[in-house]
C-alpha atoms as a PDB file:
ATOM      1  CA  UNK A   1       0.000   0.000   0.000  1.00  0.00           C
ATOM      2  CA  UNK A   2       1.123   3.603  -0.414  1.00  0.00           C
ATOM      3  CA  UNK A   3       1.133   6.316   2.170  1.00  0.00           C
ATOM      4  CA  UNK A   4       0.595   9.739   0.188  1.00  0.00           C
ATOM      5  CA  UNK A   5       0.785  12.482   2.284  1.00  0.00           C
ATOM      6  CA  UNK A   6      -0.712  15.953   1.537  1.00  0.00           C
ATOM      7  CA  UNK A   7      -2.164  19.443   2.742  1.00  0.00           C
ATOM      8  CA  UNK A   8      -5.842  20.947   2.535  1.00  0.00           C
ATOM      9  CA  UNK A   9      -6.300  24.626   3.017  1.00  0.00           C
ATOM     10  CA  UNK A  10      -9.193  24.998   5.301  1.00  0.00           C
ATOM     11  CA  UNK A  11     -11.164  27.166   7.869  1.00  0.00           C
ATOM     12  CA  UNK A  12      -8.279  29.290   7.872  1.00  0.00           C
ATOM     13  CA  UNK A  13      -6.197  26.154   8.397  1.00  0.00           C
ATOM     14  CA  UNK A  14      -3.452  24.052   6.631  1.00  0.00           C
ATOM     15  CA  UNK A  15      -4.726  20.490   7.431  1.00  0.00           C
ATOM     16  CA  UNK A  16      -1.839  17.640   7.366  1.00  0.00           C
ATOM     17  CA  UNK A  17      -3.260  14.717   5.412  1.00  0.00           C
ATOM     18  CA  UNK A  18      -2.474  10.800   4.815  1.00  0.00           C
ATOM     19  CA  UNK A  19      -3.729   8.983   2.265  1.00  0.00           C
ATOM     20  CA  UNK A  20      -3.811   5.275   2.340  1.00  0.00           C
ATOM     21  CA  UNK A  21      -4.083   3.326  -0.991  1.00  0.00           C
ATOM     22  CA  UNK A  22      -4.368  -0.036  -0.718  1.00  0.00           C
ATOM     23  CA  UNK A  23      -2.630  -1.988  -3.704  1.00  0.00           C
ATOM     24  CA  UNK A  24      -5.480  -3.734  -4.723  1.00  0.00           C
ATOM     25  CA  UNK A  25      -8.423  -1.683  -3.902  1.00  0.00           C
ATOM     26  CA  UNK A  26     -11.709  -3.892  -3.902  1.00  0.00           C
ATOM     27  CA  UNK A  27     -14.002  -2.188  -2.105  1.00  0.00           C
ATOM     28  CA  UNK A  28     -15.650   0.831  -3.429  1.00  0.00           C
ATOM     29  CA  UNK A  29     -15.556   4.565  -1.557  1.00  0.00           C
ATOM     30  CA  UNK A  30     -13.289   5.905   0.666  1.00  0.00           C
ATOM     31  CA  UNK A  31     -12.701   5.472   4.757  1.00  0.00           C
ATOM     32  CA  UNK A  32     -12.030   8.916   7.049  1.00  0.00           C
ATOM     33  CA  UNK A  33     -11.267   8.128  10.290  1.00  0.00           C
ATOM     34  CA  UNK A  34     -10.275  10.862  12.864  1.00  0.00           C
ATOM     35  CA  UNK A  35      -8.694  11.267  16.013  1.00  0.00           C
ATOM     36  CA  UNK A  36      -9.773  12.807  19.574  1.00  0.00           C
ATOM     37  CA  UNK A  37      -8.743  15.631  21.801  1.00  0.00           C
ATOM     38  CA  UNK A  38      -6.107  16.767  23.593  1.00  0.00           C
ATOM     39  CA  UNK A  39      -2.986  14.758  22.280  1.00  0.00           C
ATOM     40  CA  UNK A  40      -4.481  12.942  19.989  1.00  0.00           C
ATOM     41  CA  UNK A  41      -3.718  13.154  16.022  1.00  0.00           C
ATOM     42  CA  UNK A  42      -3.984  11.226  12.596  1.00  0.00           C
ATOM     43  CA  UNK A  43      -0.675   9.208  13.514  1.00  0.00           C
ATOM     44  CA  UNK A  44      -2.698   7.219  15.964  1.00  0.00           C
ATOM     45  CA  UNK A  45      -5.403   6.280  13.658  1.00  0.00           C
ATOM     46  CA  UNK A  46      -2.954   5.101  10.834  1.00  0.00           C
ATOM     47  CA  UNK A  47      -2.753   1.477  11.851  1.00  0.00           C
ATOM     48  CA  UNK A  48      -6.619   1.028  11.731  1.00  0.00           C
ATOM     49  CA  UNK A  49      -7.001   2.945   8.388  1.00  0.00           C
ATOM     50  CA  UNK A  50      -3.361   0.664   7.085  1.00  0.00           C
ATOM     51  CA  UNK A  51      -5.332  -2.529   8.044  1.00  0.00           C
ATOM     52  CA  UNK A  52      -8.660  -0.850   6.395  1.00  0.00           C
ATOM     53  CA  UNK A  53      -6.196  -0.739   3.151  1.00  0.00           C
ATOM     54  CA  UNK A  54      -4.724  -3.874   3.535  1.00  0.00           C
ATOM     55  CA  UNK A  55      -8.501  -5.475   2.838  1.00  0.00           C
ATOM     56  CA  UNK A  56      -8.876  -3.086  -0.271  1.00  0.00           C
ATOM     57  CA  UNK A  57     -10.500  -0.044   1.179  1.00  0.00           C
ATOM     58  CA  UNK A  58      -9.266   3.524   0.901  1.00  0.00           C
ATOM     59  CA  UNK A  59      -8.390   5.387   3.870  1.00  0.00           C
ATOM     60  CA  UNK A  60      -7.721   8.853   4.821  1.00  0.00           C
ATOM     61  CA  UNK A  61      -6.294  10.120   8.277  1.00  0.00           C
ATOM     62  CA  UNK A  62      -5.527  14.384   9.042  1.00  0.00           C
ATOM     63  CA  UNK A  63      -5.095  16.449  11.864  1.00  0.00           C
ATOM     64  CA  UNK A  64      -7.474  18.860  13.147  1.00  0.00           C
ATOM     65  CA  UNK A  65      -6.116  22.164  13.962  1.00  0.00           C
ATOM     66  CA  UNK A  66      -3.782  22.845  16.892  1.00  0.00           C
ATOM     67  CA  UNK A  67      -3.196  18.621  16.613  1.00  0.00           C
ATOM     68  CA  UNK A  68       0.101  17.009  14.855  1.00  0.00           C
ATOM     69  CA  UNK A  69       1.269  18.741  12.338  1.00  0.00           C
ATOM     70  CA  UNK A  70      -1.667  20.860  11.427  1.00  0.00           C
ATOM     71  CA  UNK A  71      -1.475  24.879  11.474  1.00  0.00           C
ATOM     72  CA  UNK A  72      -3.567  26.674  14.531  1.00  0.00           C
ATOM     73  CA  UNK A  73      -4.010  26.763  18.034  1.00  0.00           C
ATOM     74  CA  UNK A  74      -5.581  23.805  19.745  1.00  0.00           C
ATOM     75  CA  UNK A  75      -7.733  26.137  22.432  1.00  0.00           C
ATOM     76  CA  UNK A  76      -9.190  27.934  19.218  1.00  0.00           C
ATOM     77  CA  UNK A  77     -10.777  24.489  18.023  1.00  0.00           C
ATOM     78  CA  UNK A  78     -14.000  24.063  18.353  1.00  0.00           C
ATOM     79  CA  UNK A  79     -17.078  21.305  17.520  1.00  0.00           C
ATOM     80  CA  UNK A  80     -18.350  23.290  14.573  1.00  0.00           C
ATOM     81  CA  UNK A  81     -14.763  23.859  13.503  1.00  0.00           C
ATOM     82  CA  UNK A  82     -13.908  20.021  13.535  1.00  0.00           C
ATOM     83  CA  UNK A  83     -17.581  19.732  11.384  1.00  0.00           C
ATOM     84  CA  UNK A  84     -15.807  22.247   8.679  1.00  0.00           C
ATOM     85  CA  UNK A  85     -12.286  20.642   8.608  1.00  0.00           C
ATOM     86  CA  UNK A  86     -13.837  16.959   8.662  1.00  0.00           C
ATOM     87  CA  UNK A  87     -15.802  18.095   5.646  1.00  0.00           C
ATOM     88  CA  UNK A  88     -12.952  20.198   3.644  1.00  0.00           C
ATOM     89  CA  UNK A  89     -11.054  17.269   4.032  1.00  0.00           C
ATOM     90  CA  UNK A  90     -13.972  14.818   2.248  1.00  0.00           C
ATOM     91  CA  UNK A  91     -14.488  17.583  -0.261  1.00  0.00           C
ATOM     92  CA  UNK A  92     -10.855  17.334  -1.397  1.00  0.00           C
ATOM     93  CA  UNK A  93      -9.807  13.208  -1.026  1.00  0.00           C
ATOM     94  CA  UNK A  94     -13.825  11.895  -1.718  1.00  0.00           C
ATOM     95  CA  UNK A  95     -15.817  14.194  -3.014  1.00  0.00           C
ATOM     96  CA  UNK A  96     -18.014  11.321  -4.290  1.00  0.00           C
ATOM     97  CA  UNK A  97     -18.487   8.198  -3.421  1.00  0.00           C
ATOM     98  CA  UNK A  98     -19.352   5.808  -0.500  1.00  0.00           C
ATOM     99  CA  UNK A  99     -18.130   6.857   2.819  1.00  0.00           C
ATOM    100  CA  UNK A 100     -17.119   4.665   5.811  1.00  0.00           C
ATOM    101  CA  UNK A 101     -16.468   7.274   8.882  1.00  0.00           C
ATOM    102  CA  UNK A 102     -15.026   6.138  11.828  1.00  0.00           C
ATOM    103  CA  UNK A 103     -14.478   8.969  15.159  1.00  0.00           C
ATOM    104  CA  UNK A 104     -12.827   8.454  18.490  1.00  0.00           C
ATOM    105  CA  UNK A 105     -13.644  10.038  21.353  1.00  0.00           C
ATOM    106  CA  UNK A 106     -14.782  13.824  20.856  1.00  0.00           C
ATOM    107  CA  UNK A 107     -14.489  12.739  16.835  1.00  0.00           C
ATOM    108  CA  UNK A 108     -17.772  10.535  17.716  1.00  0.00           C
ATOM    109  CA  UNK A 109     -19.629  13.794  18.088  1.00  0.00           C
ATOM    110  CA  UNK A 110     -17.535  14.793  14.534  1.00  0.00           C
ATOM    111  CA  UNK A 111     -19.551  11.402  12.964  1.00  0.00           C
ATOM    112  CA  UNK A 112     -22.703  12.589  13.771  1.00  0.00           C
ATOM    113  CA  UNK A 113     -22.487  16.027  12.597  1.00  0.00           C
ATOM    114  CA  UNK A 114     -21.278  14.607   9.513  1.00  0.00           C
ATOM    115  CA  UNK A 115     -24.729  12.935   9.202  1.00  0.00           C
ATOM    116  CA  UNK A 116     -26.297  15.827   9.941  1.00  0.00           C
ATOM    117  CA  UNK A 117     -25.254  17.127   6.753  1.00  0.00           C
ATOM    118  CA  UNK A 118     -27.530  16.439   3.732  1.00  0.00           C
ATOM    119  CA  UNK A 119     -25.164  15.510   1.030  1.00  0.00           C
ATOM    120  CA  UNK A 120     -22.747  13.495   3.071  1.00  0.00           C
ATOM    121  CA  UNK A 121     -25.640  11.369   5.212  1.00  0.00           C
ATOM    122  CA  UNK A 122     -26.711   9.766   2.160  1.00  0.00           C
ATOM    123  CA  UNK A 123     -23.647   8.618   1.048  1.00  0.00           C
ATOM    124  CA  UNK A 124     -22.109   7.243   4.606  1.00  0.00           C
ATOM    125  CA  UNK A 125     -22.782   3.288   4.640  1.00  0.00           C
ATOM    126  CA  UNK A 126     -21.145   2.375   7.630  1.00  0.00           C
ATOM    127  CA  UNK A 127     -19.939   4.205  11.157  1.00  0.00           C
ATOM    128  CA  UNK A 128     -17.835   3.207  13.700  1.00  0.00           C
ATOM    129  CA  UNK A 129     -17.230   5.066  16.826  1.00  0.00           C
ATOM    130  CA  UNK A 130     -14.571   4.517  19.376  1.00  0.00           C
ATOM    131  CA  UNK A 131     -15.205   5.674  22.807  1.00  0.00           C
ATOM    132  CA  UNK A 132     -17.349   7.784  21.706  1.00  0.00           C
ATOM    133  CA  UNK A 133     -17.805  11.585  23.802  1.00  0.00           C
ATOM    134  CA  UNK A 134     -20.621  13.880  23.510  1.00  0.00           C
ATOM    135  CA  UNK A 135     -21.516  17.444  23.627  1.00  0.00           C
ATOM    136  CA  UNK A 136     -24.135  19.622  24.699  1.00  0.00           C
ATOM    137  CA  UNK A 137     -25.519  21.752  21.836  1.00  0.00           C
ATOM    138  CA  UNK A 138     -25.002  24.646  23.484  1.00  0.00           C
ATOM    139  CA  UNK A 139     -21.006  24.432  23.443  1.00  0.00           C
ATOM    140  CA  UNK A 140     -21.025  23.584  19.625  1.00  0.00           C
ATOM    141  CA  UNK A 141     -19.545  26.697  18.403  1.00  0.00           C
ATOM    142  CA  UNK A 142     -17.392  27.680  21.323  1.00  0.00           C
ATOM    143  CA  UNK A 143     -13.976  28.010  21.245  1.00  0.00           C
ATOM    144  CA  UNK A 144     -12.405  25.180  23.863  1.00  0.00           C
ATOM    145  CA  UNK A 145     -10.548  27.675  26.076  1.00  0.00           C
ATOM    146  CA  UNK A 146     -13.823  29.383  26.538  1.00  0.00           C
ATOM    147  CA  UNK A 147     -14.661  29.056  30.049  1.00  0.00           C
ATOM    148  CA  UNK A 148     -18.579  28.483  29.106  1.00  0.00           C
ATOM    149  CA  UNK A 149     -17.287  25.095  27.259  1.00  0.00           C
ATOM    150  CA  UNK A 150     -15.636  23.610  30.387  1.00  0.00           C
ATOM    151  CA  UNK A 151     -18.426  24.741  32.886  1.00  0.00           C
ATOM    152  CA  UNK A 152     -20.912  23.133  30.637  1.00  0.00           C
ATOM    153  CA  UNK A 153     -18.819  19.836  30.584  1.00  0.00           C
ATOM    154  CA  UNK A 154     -18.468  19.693  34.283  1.00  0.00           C
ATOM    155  CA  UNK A 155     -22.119  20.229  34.494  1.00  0.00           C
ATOM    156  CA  UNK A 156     -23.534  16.629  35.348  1.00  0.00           C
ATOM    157  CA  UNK A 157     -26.044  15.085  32.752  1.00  0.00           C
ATOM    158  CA  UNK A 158     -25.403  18.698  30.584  1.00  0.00           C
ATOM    159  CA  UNK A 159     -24.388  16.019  27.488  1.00  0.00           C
ATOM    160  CA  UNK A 160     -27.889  14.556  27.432  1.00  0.00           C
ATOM    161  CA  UNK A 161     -28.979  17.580  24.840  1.00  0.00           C
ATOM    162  CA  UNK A 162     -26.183  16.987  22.218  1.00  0.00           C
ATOM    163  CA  UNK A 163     -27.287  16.364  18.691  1.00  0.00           C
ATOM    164  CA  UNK A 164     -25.291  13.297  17.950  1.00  0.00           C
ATOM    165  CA  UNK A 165     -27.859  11.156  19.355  1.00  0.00           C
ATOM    166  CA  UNK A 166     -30.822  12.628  16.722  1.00  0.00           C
ATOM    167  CA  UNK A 167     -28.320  11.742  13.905  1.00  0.00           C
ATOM    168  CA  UNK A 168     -27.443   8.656  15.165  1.00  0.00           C
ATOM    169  CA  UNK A 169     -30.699   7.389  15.906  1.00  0.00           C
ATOM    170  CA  UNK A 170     -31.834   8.411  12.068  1.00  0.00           C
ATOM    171  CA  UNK A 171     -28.927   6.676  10.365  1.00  0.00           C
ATOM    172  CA  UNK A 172     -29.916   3.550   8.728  1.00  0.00           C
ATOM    173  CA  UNK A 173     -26.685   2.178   7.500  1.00  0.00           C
ATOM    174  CA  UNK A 174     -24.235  -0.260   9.438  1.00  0.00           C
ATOM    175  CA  UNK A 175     -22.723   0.658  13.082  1.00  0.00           C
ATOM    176  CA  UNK A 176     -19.906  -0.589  15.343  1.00  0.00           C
ATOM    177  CA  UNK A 177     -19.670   0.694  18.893  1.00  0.00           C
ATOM    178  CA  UNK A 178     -15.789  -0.099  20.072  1.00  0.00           C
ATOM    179  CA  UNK A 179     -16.009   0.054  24.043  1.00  0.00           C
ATOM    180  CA  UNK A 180     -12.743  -0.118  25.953  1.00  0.00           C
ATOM    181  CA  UNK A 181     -12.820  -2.270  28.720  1.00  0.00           C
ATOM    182  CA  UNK A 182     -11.475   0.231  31.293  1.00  0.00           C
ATOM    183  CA  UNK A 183     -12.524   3.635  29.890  1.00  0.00           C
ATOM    184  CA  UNK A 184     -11.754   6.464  32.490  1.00  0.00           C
ATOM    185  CA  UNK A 185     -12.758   9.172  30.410  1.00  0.00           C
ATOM    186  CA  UNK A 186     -16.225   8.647  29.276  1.00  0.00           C
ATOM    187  CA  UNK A 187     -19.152   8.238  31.566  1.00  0.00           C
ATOM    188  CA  UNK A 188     -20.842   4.190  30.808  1.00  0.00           C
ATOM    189  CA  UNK A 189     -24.397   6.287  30.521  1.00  0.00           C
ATOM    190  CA  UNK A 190     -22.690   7.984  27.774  1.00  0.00           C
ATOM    191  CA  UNK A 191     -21.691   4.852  26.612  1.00  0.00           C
ATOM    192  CA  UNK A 192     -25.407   3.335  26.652  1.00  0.00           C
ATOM    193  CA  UNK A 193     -26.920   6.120  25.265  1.00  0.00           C
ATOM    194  CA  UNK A 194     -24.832   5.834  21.889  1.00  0.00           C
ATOM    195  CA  UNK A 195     -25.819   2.359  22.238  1.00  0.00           C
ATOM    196  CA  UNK A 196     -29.733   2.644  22.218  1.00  0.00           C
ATOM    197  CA  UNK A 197     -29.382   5.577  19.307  1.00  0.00           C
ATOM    198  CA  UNK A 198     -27.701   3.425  16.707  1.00  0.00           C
ATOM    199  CA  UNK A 199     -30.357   0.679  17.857  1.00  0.00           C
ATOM    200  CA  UNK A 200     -33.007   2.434  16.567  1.00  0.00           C
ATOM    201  CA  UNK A 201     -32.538   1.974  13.003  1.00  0.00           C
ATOM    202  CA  UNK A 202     -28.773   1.242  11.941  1.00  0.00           C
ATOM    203  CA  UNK A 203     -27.897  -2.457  11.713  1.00  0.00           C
ATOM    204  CA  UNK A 204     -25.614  -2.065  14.976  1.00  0.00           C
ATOM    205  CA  UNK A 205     -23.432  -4.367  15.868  1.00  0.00           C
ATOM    206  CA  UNK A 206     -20.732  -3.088  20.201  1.00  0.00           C
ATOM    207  CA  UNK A 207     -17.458  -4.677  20.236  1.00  0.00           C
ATOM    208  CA  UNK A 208     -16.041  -4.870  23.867  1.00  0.00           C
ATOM    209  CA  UNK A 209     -12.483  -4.334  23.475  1.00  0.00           C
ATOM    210  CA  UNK A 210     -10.552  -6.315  26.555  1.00  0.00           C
ATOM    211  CA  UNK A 211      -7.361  -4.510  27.948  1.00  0.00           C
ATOM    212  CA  UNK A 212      -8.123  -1.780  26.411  1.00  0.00           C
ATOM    213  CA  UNK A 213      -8.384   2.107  27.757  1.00  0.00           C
ATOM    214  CA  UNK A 214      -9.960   5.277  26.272  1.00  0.00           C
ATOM    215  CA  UNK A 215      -6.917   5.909  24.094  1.00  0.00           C
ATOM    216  CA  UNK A 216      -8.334   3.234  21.674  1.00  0.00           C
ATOM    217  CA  UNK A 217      -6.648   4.226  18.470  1.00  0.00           C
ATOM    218  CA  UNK A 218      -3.171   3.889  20.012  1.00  0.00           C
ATOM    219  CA  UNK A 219      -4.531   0.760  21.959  1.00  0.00           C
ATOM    220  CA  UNK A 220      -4.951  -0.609  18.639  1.00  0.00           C
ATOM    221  CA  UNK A 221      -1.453   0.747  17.009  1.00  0.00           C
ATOM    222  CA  UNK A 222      -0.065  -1.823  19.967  1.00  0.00           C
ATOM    223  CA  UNK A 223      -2.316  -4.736  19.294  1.00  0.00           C
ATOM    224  CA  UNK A 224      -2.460  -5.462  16.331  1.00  0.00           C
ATOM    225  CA  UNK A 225      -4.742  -8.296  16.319  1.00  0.00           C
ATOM    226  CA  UNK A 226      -7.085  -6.516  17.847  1.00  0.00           C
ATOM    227  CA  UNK A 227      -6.808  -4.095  15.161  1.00  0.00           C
ATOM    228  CA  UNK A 228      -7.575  -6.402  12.243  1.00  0.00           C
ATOM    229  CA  UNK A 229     -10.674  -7.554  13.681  1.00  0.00           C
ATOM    230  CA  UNK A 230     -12.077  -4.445  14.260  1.00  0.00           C
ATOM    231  CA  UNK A 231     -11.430  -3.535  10.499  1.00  0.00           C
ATOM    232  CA  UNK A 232     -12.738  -6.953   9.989  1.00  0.00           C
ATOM    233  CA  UNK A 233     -16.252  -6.009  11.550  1.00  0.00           C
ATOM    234  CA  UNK A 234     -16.246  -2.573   9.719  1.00  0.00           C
ATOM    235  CA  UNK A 235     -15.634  -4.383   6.202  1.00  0.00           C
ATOM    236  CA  UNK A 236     -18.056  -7.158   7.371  1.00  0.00           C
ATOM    237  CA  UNK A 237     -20.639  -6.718   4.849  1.00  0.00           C
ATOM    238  CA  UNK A 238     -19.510  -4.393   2.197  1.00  0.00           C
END
């Protein structure tokens, strides 16, 4: 497979890229998976979206600003900015297409804005969300040094109003839930809650992870066994 790496000029950004292309691509449409918060970039999704490859499927990897090697300031990011990289970036490496997306941690609220979107929802066949974290609507646009994000986050139960669950309760496609067994960052109601959305219509299947914490994409980087199966159940039916 080939690693091509590139640039997209975005949201006043320059957005580090990786393309994966697999050497003997079988499986139609292209696979964006991205990376958390904090210290988390596209370096730590790369074995996932290399075994992705390795079974024919395209994959693409970046870092959102103020991550990696991306331009900007980390404490500028915010939910609605991650919505506008995620999609620059689909714009410029699969502009058409099926789409597999796949999100860790806050990038599981990044899947289901994606679906929120019109002309991507109807082209996503299949989600997968890592740990997934989510937000109350009223920090989407926020900037996350603004003290109004982090007092909303503290505030118990103040995730219950966040739009992912709407869009992940309408999506209709295929669904994998990856749960760490020990996750000491996200809340198990939190958890459960992503759980009964993608029940509602999506043909869901929640992979317990064993060993594993809520750094699941470089969990998998280390086991790589762990990682092919959980491309495995991604691919399962395409």
């Amino acid at each position: 497979m080939d690693f091509v790496e590139s640039t997209v000029d975005a949201d006043g950004e320059r957005l580090a890229c990786t393309v994966v292309e697999p050497d003997a691509p079988t499986r139609p449409g292209t696979a964006l998976l991205m990376h958390g918060a904090g210290s988390g970039d596209r370096h730590r999704c790369l074995p996932l979206a290399g075994e992705l490859a390795a079974a024919g499927c395209r994959s693409v990897v970046f870092d959102f600003s103020g991550h990696g090697a991306s331009s900007g300031e980390l404490g500028q990011l915010s939910l609605e900015r991650r919505l506008l990289q995620a999609r620059a970036v689909l714009d410029r490496h699969a502009p058409d297409g099926p789409l597999l997306l796949v999100g860790f941690s806050m990038s599981g609220q990044t899947v289901a804005d994606l679906l929120h979107e019109p002309e991507l929802a109807g082209r996503v066949r299949t989600i997968g969300l890592g740990a997934p974290a989510a937000y109350a609507r009223e920090v989407w646009k926020l900037p996350f040094t603004a003290p109004e994000f982090t007092d909303t986050l503290r505030t118990e139960g103040s995730w219950r109003s966040s739009t992912a669950f709407e869009a992940l309760a309408a999506f209709d496609g295929r669904a994998l839930l990856l749960v760490p067994e020990a996750d000491e960052v996200i809340p198990p109601e939190v958890t459960e809650a992503f759980d009964t959305a993608l029940r509602t219509r999506a043909a869901h299947r929640r992979l317990t992870l064993a060993g594993a914490d809520h750094l699941l994409g470089r969990w998998l980087g280390g086991h790589p066994e762990d990682c092919a199966r959980v491309a495995a159940a991604l691919l399962a039916a395409d």
